[in-house]
C-alpha atoms as a PDB file:
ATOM      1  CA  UNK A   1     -15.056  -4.909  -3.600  1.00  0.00           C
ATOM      2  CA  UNK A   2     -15.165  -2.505  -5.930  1.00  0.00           C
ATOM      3  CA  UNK A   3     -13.254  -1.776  -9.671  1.00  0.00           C
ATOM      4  CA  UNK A   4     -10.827   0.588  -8.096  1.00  0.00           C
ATOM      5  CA  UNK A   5     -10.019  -1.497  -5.008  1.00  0.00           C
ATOM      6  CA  UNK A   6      -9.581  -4.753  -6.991  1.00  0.00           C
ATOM      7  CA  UNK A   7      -6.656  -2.928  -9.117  1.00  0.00           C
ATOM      8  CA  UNK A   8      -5.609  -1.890  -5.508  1.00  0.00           C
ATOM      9  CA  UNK A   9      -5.004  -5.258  -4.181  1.00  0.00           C
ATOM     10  CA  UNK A  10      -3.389  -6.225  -7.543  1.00  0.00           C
ATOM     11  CA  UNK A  11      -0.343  -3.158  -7.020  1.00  0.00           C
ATOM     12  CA  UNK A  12      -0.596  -4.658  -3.274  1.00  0.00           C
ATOM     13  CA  UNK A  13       0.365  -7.892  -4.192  1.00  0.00           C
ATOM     14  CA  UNK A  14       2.869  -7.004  -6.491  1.00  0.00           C
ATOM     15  CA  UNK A  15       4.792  -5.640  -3.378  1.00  0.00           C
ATOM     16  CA  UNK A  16       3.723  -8.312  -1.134  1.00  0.00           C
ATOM     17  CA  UNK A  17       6.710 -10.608  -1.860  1.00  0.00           C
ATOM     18  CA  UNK A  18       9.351  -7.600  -0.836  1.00  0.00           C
ATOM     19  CA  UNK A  19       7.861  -6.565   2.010  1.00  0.00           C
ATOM     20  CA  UNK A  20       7.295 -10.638   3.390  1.00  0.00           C
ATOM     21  CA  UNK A  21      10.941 -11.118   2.531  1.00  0.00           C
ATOM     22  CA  UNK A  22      11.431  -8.943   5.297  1.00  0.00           C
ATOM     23  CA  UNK A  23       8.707  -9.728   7.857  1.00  0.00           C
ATOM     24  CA  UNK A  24       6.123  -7.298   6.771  1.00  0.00           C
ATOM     25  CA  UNK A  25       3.208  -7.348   5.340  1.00  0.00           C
ATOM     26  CA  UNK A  26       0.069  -4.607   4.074  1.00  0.00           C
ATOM     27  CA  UNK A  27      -3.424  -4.663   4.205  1.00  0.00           C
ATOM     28  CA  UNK A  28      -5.899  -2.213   2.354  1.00  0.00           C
ATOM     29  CA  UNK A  29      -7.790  -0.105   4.977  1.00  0.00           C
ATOM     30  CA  UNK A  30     -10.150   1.809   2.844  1.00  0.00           C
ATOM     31  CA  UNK A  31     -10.466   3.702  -0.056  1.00  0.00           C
ATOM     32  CA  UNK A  32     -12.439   6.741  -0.430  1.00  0.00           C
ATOM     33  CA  UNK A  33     -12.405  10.113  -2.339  1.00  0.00           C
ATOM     34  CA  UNK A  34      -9.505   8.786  -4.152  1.00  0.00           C
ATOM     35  CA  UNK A  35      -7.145   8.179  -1.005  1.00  0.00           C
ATOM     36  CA  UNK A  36      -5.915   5.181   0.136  1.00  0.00           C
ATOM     37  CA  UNK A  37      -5.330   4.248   3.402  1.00  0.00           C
ATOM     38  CA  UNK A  38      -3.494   1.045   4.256  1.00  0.00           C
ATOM     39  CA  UNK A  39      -2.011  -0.768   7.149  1.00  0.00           C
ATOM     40  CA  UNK A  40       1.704  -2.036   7.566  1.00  0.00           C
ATOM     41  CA  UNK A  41       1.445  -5.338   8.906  1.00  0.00           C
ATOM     42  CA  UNK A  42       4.858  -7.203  11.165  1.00  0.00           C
ATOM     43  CA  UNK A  43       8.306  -5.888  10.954  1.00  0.00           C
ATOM     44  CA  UNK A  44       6.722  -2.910   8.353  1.00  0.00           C
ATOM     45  CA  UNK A  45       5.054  -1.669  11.271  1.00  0.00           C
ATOM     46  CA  UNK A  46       7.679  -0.612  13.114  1.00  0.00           C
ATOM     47  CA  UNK A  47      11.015  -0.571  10.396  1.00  0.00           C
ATOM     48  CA  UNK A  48      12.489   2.665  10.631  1.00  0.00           C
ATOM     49  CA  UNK A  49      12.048   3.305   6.925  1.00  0.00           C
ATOM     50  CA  UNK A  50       8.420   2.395   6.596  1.00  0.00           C
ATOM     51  CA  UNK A  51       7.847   6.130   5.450  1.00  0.00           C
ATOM     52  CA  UNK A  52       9.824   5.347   2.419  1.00  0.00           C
ATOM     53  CA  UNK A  53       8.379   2.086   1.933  1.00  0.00           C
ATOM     54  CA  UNK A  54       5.220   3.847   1.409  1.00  0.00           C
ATOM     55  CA  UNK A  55       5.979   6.643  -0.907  1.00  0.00           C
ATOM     56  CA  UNK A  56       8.539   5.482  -2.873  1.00  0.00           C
ATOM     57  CA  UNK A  57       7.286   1.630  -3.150  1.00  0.00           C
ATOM     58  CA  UNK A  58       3.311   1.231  -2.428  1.00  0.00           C
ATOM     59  CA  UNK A  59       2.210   5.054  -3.360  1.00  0.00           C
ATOM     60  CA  UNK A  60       4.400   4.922  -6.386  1.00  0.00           C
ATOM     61  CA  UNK A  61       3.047   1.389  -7.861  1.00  0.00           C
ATOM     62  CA  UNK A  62      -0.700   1.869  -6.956  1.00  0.00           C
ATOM     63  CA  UNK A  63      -0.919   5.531  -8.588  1.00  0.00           C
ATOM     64  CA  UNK A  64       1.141   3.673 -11.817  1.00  0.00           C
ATOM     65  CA  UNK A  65      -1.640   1.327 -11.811  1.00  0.00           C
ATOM     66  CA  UNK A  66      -4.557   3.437 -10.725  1.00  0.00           C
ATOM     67  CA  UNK A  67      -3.540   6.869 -11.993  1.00  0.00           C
ATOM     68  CA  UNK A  68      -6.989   8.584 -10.420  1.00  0.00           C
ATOM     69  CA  UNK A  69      -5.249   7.738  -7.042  1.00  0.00           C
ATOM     70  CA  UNK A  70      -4.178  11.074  -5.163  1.00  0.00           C
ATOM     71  CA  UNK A  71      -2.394  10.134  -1.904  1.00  0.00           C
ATOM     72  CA  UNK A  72      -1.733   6.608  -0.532  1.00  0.00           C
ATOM     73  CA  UNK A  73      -1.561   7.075   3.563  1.00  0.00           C
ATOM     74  CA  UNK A  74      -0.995   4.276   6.160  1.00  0.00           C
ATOM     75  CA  UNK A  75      -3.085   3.923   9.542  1.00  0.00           C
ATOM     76  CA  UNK A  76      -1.361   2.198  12.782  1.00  0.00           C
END
């Protein structure tokens, strides 16, 4: 694992405990050329406001911690 997805996993689990409080869960997919692509896991998978769950929650804390970060995108 590299530098960059190490401080990944670390915004990840910051989140981890509000998104299992509802079900949910995230995985990290990949990350290359400074995107990240993850994976809603359970009830995130299908909640109807997964989009903002994404942006406004994991895009948001990941760039705050890994400022290089461009886009954060999730995979089904």
């Amino acid at each position: 694992m590299t530098e960059s997805e190490t401080i990944i996993e670390e915004a990840l689990e910051t989140m981890r405990p509000f998104l299992k409080k509802d079900g949910g869960d995230v995985e990290l997919v990949s990350y290359e050329n400074r995107v990240v692509t993850l994976k809603l896991l359970g009830a995130c998978s299908t909640c109807s406001i997964s989009h903002f769950t994404m942006k406004a929650g994991l895009e948001e804390t990941i760039k705050n911690m890994l400022p290089e970060v461009l886009e954060v995108l999730a995979v089904e």
